[in-house]
Protein backbone atom coordinates (compact mmCIF):
# COMPACT_ATOMS: atom_id res chain seq x y z
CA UNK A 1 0.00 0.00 0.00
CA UNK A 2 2.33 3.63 -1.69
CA UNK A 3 1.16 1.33 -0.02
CA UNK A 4 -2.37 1.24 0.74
CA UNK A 5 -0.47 1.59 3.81
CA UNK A 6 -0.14 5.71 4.49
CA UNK A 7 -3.79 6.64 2.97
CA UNK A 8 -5.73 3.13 2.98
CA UNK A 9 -4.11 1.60 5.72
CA UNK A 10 -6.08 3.76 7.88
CA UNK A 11 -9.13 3.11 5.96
CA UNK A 12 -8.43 -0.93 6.85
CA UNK A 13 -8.84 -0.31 10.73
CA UNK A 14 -11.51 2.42 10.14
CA UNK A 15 -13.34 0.80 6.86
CA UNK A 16 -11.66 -1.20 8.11
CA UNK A 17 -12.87 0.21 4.02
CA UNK A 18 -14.19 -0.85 -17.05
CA UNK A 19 -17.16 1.64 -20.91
CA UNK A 20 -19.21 0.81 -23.68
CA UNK A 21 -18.55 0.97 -27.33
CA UNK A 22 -14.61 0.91 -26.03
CA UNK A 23 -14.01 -1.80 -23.07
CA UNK A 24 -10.62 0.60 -22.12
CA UNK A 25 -8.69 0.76 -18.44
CA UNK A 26 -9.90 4.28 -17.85
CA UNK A 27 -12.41 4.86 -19.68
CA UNK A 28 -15.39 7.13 -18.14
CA UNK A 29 -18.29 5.87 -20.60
CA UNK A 30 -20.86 3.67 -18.61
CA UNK A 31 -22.38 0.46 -20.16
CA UNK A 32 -24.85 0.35 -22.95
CA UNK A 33 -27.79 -2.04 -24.56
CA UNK A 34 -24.98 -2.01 -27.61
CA UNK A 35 -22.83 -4.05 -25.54
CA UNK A 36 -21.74 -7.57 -26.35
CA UNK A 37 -24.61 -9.77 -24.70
CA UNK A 38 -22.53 -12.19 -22.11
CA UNK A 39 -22.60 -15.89 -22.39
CA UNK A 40 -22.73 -16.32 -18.61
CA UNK A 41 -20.96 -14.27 -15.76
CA UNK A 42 -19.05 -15.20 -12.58
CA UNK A 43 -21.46 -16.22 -9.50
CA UNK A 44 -20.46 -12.83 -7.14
CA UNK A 45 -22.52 -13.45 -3.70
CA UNK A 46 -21.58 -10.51 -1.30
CA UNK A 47 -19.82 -8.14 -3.82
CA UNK A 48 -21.23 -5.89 -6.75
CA UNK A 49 -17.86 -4.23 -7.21
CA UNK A 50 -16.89 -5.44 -9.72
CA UNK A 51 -18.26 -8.70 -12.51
CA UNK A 52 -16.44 -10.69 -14.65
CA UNK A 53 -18.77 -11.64 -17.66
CA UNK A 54 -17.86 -14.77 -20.29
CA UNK A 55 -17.85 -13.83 -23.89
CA UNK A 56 -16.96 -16.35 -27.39
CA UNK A 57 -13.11 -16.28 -26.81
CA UNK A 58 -12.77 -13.70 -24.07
CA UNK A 59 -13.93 -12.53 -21.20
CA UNK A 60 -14.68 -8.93 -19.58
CA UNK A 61 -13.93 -7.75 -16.01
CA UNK A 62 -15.72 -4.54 -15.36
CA UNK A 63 -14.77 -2.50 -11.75
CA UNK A 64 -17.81 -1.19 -10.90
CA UNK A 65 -16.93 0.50 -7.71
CA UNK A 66 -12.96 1.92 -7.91
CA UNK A 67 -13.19 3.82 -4.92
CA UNK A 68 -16.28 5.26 -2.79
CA UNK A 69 -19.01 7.61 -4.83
CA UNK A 70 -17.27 6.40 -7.92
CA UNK A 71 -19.53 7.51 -11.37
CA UNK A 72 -17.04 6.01 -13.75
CA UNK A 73 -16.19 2.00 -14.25
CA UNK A 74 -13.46 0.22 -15.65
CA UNK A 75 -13.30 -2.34 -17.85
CA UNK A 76 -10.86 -4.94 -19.05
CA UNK A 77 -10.91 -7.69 -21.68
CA UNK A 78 -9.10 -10.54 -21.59
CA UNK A 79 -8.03 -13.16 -23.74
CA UNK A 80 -5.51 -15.85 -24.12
CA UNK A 81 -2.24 -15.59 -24.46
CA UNK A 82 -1.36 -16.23 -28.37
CA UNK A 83 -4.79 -15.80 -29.55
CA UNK A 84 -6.36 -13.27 -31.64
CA UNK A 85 -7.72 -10.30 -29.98
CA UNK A 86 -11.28 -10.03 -30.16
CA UNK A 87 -12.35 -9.18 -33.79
CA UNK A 88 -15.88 -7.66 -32.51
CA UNK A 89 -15.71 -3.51 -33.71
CA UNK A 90 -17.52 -2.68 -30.39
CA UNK A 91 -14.03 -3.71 -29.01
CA UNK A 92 -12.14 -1.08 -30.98
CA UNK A 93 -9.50 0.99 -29.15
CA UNK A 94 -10.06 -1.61 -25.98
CA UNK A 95 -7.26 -2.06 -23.57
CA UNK A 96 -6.79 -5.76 -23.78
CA UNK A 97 -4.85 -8.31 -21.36
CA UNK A 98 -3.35 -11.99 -22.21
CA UNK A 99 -4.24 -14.17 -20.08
CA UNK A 100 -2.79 -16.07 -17.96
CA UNK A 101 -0.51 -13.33 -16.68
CA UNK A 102 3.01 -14.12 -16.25
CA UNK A 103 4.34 -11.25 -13.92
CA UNK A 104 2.96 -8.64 -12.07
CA UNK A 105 3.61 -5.27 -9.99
CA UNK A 106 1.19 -4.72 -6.61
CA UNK A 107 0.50 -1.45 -5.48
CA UNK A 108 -1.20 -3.21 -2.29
CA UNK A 109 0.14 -5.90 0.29
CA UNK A 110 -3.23 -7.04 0.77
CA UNK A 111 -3.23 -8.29 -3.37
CA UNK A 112 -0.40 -10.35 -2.60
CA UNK A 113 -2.47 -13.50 -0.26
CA UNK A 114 -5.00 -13.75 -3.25
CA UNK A 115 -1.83 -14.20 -5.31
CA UNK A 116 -0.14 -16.47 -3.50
CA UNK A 117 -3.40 -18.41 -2.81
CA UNK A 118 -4.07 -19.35 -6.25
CA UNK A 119 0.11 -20.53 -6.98
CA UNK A 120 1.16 -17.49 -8.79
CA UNK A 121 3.57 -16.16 -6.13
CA UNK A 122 6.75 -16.59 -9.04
CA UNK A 123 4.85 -14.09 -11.13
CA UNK A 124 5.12 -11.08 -8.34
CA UNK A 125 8.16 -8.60 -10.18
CA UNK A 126 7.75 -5.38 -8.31
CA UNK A 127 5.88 -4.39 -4.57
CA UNK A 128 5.41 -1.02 -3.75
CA UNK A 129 7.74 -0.89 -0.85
CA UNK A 130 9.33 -4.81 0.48
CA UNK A 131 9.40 -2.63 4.24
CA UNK A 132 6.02 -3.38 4.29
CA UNK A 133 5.59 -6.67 2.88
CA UNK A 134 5.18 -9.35 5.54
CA UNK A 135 5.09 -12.66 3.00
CA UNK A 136 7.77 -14.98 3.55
CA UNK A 137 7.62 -15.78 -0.58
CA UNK A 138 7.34 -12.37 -1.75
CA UNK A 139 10.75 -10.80 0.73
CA UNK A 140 12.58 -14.34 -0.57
CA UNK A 141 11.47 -12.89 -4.02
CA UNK A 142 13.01 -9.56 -3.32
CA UNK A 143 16.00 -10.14 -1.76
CA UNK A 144 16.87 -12.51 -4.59
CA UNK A 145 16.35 -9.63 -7.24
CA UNK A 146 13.30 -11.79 -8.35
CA UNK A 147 11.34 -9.18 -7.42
CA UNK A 148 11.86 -5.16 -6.73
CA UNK A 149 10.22 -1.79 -5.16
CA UNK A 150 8.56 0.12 -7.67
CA UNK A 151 8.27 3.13 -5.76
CA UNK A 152 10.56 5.46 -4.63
CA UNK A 153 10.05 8.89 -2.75
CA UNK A 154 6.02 7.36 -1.92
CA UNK A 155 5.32 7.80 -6.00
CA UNK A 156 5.72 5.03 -8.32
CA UNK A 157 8.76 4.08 -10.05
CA UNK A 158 7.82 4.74 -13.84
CA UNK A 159 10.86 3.96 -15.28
CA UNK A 160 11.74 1.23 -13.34
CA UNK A 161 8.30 0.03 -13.63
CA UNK A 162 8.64 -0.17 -17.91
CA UNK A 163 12.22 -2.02 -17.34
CA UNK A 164 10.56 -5.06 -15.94
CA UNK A 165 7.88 -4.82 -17.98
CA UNK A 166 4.83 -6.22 -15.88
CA UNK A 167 1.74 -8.23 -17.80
CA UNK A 168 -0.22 -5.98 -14.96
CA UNK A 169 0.31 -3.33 -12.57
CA UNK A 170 -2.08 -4.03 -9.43
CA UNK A 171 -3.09 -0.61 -7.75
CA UNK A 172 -6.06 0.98 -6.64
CA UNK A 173 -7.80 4.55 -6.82
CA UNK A 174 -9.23 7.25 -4.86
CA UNK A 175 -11.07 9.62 -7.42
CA UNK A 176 -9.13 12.64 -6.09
CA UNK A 177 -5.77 14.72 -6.83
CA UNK A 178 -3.57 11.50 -5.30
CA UNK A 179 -4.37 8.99 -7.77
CA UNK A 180 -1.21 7.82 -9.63
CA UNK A 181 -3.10 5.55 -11.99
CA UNK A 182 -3.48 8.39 -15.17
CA UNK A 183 0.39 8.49 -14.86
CA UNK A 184 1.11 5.02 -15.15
CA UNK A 185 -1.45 4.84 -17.97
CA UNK A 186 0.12 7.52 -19.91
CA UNK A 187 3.17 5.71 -19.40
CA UNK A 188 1.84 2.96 -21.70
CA UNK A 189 1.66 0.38 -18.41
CA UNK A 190 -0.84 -2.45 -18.28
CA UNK A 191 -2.78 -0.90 -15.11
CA UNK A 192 -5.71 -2.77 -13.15
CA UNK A 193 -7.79 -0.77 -10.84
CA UNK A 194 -8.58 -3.29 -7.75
CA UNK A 195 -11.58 -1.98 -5.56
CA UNK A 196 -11.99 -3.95 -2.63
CA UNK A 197 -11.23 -1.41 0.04
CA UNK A 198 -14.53 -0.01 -1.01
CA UNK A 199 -15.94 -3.10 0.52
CA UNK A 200 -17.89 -2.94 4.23
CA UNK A 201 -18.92 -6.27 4.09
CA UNK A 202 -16.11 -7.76 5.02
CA UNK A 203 -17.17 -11.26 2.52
CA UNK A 204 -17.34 -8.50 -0.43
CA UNK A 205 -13.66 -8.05 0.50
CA UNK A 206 -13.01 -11.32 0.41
CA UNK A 207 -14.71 -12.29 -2.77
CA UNK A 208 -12.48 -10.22 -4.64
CA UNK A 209 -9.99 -12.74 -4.76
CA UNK A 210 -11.83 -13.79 -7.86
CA UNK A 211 -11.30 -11.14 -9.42
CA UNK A 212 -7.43 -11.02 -9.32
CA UNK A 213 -7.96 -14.68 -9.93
CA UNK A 214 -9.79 -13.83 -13.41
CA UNK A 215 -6.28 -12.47 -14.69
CA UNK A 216 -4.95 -15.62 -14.08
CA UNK A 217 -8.11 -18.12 -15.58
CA UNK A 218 -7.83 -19.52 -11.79
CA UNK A 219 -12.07 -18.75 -11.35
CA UNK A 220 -12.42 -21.97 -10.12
CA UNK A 221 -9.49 -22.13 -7.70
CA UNK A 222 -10.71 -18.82 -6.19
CA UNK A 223 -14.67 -19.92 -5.78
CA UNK A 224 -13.23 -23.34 -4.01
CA UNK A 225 -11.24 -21.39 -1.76
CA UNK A 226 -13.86 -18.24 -1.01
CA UNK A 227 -16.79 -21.39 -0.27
CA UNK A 228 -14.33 -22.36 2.25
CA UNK A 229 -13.49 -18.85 3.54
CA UNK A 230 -17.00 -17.84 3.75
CA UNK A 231 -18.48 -20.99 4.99
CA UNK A 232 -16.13 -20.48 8.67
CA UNK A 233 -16.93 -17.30 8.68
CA UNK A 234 -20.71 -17.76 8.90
CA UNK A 235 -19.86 -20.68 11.31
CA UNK A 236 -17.98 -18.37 13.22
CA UNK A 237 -20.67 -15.25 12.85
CA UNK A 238 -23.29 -17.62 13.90
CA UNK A 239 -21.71 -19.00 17.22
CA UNK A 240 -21.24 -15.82 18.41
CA UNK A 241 -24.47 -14.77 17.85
CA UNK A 242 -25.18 -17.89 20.65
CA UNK A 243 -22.82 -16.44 23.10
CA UNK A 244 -24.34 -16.35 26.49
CA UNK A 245 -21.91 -13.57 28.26
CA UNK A 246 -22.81 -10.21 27.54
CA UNK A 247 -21.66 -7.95 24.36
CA UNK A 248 -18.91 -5.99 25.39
CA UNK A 249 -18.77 -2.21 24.44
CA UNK A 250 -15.69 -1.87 21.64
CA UNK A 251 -13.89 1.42 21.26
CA UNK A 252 -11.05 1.26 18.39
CA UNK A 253 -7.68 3.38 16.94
CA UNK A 254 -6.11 5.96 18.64
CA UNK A 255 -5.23 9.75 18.26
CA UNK A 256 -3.28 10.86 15.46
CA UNK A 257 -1.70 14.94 15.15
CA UNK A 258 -4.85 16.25 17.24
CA UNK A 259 -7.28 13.97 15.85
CA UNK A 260 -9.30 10.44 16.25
CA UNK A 261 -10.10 8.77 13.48
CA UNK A 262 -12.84 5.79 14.74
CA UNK A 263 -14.28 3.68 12.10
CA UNK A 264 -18.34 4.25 10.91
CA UNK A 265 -20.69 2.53 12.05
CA UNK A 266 -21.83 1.17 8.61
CA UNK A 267 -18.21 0.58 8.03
CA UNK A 268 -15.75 -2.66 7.66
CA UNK A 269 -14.31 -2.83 10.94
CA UNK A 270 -17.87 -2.03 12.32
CA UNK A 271 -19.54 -5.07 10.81
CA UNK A 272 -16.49 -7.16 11.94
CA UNK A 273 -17.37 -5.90 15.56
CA UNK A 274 -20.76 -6.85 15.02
CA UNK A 275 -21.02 -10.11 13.30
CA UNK A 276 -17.82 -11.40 16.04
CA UNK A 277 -20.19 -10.01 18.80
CA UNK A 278 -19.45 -6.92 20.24
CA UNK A 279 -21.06 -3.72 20.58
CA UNK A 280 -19.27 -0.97 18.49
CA UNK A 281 -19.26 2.46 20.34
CA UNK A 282 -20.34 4.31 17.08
CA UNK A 283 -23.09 1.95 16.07
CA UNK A 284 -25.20 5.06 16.13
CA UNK A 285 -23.45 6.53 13.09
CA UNK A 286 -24.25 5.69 9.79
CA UNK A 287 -20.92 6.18 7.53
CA UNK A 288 -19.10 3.50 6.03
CA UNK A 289 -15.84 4.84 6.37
CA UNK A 290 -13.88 7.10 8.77
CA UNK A 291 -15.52 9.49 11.31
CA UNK A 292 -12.74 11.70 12.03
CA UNK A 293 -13.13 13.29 15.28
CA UNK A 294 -11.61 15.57 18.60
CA UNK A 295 -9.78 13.57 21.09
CA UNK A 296 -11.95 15.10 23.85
CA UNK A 297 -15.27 13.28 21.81
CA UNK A 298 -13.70 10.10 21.93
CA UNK A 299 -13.23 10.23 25.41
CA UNK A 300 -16.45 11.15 26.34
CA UNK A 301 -17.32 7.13 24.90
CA UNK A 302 -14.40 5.83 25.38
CA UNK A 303 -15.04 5.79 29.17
CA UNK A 304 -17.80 3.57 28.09
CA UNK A 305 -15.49 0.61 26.54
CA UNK A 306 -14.83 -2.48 27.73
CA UNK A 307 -12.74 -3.65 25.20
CA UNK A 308 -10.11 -1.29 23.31
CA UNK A 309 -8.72 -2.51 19.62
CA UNK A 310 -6.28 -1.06 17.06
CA UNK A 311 -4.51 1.92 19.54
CA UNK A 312 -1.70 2.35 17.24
CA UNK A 313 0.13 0.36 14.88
CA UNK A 314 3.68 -0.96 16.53
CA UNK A 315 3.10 -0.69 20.51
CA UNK A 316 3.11 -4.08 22.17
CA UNK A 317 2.44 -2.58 25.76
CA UNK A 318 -0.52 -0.74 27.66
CA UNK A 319 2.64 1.63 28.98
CA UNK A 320 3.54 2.58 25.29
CA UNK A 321 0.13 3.72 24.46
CA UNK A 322 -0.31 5.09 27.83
CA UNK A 323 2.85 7.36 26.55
CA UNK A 324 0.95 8.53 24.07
CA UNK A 325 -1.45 10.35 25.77
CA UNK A 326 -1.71 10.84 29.74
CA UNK A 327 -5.00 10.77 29.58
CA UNK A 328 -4.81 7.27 28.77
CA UNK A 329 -3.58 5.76 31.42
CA UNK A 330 -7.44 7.09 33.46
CA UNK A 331 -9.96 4.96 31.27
CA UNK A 332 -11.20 1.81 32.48
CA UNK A 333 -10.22 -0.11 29.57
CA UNK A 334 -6.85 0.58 30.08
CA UNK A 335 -6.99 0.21 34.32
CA UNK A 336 -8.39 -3.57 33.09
CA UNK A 337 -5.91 -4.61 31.09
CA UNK A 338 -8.63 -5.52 28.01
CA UNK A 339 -6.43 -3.21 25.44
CA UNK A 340 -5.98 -5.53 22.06
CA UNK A 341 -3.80 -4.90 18.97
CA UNK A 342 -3.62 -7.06 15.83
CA UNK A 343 0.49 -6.80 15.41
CA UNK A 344 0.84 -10.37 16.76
CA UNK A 345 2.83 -11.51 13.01
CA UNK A 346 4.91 -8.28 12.67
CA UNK A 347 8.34 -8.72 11.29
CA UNK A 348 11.61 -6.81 12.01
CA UNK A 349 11.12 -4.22 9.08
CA UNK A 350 7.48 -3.46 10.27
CA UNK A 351 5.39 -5.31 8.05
CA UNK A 352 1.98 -6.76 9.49
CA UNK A 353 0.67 -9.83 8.22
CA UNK A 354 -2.89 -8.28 9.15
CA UNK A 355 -2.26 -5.95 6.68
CA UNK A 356 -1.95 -8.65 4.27
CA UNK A 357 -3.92 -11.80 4.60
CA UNK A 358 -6.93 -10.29 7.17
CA UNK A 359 -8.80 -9.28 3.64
CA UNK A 360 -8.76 -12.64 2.12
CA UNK A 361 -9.34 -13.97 5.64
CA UNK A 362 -12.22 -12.52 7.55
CA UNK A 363 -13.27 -15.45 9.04
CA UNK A 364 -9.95 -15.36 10.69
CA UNK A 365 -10.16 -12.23 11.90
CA UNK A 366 -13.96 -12.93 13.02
CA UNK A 367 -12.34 -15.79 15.46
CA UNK A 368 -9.61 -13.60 17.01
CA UNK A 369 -12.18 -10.96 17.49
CA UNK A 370 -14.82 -13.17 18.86
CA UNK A 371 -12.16 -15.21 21.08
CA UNK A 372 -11.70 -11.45 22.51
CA UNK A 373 -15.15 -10.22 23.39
CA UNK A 374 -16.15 -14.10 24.23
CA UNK A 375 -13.48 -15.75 25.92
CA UNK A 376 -15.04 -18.78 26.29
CA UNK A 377 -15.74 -19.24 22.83
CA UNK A 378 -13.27 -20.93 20.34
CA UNK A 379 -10.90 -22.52 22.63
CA UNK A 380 -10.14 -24.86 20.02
CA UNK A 381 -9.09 -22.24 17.66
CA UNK A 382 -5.91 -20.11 18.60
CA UNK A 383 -5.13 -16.32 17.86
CA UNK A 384 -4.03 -15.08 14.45
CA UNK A 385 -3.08 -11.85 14.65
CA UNK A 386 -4.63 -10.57 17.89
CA UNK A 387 -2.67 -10.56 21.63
CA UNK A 388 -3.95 -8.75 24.33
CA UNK A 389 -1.02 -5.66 25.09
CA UNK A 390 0.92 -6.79 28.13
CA UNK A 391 0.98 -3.88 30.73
């Protein structure tokens, strides 16, 4: 994440969230009756991001949703690799894509499970920044020159980007004044808008592992594995549901420069809290992304919580986040010891497997959160990424 990591990272604990005639990566045309009727289409059950529809010789992923409020899609046609390109003159001027791909760039750690998951982990070329990256295959990949950065100074690499010559570049957009993606484009690079940080259901996020999985003609590798995925989760979802101790009040992040950034309460991390059965502090609220706020307001709840998740991204103590704020060290949560962070697989350089593998893996994330606000459920199952902060 140029990563993810600085702008969307925070949207992962607070989310925590291609045109007609011409089928073109960046095109701002929407869809018309003119369109190539599709044989069938990928089954999508918790996503409408994005679709991936099944033509005579090729297939067409369209991004429905690139980032939030989004009136544009993107659309991509793909084809295999030594065939024809599509003849049909609706396709004219199309940005088209061989298929399988054979190497790609990632603008994202959290592309890289979905990747790895379906066997492709020898066709990952270029990361945005290995600091961040937590895989054990993708660092052997980079410190063997298999693989390198592709950014430098937080903006991509162009040039080095067009020496190694990518089949795709995996990155995402914002639909403001930071998106990078209508440089790269001009830059004649094979670019692939991925929207699943839009996603609040946190199986929509999931589910988008088909779609990097239709770049690869691994569809039915991905469905297999997001049956499995989703099946736990709603195992998981429904056993806490049963619980018989009470719903504990959740408070989550901490203060940043002034400022407390909490997730909404229609948001990713919210539903999370919800379906692993807690009681989210802004349930009241009815954004799906971040509700930026005073300090001061999130005290006045905070003194509600009973359990505290997220405070900040490295501390693995109740003193260090007490250190970041006095104040801290006052609120119940903190006096009981039930303070939580997610940084349990965090390597040397500072990436966080969360980061990575909690979007394919909600159901794994629904356990560690459930084990938290139920102790006595799962004691079968043990903690992923979750340890509660020693004091």
């Amino acid at each position: 994440m140029r990563r993810i990591h600085a702008f969307v990272l925070s949207l992962f604990f607070v989310s925590g969230a291609l045109a007609p005639a011409v089928f073109a990566a960046g095109s701002r045309e929407s869809a018309s009756a003119a369109d190539p009727a599709p044989l069938r289409s990928l089954e999508l059950r918790y996503t409408t991001g994005f679709s991936v529809d099944y033509f005579a010789g090729f297939k067409v992923v369209t991004v429905r949703t690139p980032w939030p409020g989004a009136t544009e899609s993107f659309r991509y046609v793909l084809h295999a690799r030594g065939t024809p390109r599509p003849s049909d003159p609706r396709l004219s001027g199309a940005r088209f894509i061989e298929t399988p791909l054979r190497s790609v760039a990632t603008f994202s750690t959290s592309y890289l499970p979905a990747i790895i998951a379906l066997g492709k982990a020898d066709t990952v070329v270029g990361v945005d920044s290995a600091t961040f990256v937590y895989s054990p295959e993708i660092r052997a990949r980079v410190e063997s020159g298999k693989a390198v950065e592709v950014t430098r100074n937080w903006m991509p690499d162009v040039e080095r980007l067009i020496a190694i010559k990518p089949d795709a570049v995996f990155t995402y957009g914002m639909g403001n004044e930071w998106d990078t993606h209508p440089k790269l484009l001009e830059a004649g690079l094979p670019v692939i808008l991925n929207g699943e940080w839009n996603e609040t259901d946190p199986l929509g996020r999931a589910e988008w592992v088909k779609f990097i999985a239709a770049f690869y003609d691994e569809e039915a590798k991905a469905s297999a594995l997001f049956d499995r995925i989703s099946a736990d989760y709603l195992d998981v979802k429904a056993r806490a549901a049963a619980a018989t101790s009470p719903r504990p009040t959740v408070l989550v992040n901490g203060p940043f420069q002034g400022s407390w950034t909490v997730s909404g309460g229609r948001s990713f991390m919210a539903r999370l809290i919800a379906d692993a059965g807690g009681d989210y502090l802004w349930s009241d609220d009815s954004g799906t992304g971040g509700l930026t706020l005073s300090v001061e307001a999130v005290f006045e709840r905070a003194r509600e919580a009973k359990v505290w998740l997220n405070p900040a991204l490295m501390p693995t103590t109740i003193r260090e986040v007490a250190a970041l704020d006095p104040r801290f060290s006052g609120l119940p949560v903190v006096v009981a010891g039930e303070v939580w962070n997610n940084n349990r697989k965090l390597n040397k350089s500072g990436g966080n497997d969360y980061f990575e593998n909690a979007v394919l893996r909600p159901d794994l994330v629904l356990v560690d959160l459930a084990k938290i606000f139920h102790p006595e459920l799962f004691a079968d199952r043990e903690f992923t990424w979750y340890r509660k902060m020693a004091k």
